[in-house]
Every structure is written in C-alpha cells, then in structure tokens.
PDB file of N, CA and C in Angstrom:
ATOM      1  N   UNK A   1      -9.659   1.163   7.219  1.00  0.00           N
ATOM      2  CA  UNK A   1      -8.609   0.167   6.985  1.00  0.00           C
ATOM      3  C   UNK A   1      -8.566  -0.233   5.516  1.00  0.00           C
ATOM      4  N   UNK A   2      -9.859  -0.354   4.931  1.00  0.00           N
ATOM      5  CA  UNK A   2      -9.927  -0.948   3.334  1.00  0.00           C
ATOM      6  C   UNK A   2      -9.195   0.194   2.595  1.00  0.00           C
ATOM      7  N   UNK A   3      -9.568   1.408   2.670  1.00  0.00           N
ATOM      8  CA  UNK A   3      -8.776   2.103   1.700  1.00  0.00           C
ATOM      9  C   UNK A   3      -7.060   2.566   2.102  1.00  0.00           C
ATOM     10  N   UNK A   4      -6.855   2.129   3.234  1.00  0.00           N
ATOM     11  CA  UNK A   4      -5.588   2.551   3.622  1.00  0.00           C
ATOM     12  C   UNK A   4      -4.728   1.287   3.113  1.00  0.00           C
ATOM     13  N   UNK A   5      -5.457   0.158   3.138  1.00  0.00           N
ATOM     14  CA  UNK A   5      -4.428  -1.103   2.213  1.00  0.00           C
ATOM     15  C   UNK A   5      -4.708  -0.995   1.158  1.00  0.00           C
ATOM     16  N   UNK A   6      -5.800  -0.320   0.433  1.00  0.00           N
ATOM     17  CA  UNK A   6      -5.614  -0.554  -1.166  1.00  0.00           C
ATOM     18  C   UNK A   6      -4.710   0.827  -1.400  1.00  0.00           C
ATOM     19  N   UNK A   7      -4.140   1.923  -0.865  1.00  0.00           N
ATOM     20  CA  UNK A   7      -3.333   2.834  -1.188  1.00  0.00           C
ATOM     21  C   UNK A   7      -2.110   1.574  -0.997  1.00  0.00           C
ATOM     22  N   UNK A   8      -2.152   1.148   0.246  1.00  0.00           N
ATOM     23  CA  UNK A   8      -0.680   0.539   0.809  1.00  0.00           C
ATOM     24  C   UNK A   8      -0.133  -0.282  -0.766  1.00  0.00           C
ATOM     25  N   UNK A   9      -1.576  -1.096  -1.457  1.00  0.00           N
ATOM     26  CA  UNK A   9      -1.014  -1.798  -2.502  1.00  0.00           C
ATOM     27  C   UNK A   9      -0.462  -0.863  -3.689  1.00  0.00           C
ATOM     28  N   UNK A  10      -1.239   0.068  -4.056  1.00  0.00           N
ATOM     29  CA  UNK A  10      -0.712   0.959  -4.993  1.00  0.00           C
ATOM     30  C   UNK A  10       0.575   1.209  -4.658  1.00  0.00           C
ATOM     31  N   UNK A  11       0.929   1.715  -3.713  1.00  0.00           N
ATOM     32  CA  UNK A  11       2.163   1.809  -3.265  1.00  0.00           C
ATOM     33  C   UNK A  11       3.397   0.939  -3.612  1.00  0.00           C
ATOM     34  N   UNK A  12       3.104  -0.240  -3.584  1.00  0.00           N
ATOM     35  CA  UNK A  12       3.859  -1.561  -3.555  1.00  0.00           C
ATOM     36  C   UNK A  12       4.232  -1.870  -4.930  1.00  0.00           C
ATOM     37  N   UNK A  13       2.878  -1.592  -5.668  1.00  0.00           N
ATOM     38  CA  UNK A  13       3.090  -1.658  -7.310  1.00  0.00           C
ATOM     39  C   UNK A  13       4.366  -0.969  -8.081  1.00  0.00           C
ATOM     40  N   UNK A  14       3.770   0.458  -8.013  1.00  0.00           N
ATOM     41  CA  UNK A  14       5.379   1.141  -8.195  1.00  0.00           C
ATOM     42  C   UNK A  14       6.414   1.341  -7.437  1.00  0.00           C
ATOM     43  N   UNK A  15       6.371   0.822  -6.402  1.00  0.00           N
ATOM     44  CA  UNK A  15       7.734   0.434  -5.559  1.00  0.00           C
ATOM     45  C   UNK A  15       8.317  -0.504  -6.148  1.00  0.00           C
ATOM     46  N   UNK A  16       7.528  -1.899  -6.846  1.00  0.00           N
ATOM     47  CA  UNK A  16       8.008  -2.367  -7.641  1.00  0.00           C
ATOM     48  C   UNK A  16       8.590  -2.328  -8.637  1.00  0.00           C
ATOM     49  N   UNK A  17       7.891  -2.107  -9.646  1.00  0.00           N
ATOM     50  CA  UNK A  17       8.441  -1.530 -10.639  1.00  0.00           C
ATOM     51  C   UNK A  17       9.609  -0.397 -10.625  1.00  0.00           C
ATOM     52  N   UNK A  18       9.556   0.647  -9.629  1.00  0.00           N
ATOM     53  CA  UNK A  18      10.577   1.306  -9.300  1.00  0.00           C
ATOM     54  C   UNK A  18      11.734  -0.016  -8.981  1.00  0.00           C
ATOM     55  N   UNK A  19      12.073  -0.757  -8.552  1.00  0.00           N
ATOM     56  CA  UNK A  19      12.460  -1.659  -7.981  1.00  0.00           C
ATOM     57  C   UNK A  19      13.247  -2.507  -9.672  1.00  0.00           C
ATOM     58  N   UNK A  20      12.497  -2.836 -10.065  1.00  0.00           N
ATOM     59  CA  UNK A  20      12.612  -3.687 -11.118  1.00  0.00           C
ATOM     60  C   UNK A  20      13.171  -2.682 -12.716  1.00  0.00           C
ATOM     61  N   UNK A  21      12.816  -1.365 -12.813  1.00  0.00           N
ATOM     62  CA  UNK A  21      13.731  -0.617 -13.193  1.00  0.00           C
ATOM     63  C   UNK A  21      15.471  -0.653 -12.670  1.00  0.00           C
ATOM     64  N   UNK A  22      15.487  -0.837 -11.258  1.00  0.00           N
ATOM     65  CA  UNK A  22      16.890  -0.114 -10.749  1.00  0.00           C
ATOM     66  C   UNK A  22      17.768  -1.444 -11.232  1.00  0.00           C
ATOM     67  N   UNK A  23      16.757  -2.291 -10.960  1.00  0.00           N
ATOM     68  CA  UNK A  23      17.865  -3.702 -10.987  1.00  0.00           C
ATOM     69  C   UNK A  23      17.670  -4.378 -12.104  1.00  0.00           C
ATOM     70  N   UNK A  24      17.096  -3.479 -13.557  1.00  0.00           N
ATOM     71  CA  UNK A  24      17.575  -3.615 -14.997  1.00  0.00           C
ATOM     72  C   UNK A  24      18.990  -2.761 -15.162  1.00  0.00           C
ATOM     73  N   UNK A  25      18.713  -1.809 -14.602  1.00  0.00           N
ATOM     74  CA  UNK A  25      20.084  -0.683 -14.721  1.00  0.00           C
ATOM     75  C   UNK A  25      21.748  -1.059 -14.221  1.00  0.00           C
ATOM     76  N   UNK A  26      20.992  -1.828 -13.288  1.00  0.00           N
ATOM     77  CA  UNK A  26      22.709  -2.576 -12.714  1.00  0.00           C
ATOM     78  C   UNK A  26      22.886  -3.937 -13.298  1.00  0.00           C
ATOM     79  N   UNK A  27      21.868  -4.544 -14.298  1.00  0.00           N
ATOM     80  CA  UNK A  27      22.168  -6.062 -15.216  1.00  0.00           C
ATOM     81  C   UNK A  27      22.018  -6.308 -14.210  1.00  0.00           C
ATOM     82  N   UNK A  28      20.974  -6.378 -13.571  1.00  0.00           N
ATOM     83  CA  UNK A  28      20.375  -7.900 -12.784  1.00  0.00           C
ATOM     84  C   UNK A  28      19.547  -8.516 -13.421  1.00  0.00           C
TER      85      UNK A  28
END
C-alpha cells in the first residue's frame, strides 16, 4: 500500500503541473 500511494502522489504532482500548464495556455 505505502509504495502504491507514494507512486499515486507522484502521479498527482505532474498531473498537476500538467494541469497548471494547460490552464496558463487558455489565460487562466
């Protein structure tokens, strides 16, 4: 379980940032 949520967080990180890229691109 411990390493399957610390992937889950990695995950989340650049989902973010993926995230926070897209919605510089549309002027949010």
């Amino acid at each position: 379980m411990n390493k399957t949520k610390i992937i889950v967080v990695e995950d989340n990180i650049v989902y973010c940032e993926y995230v926070c890229n897209m919605l510089s691109r549309e002027g949010y």
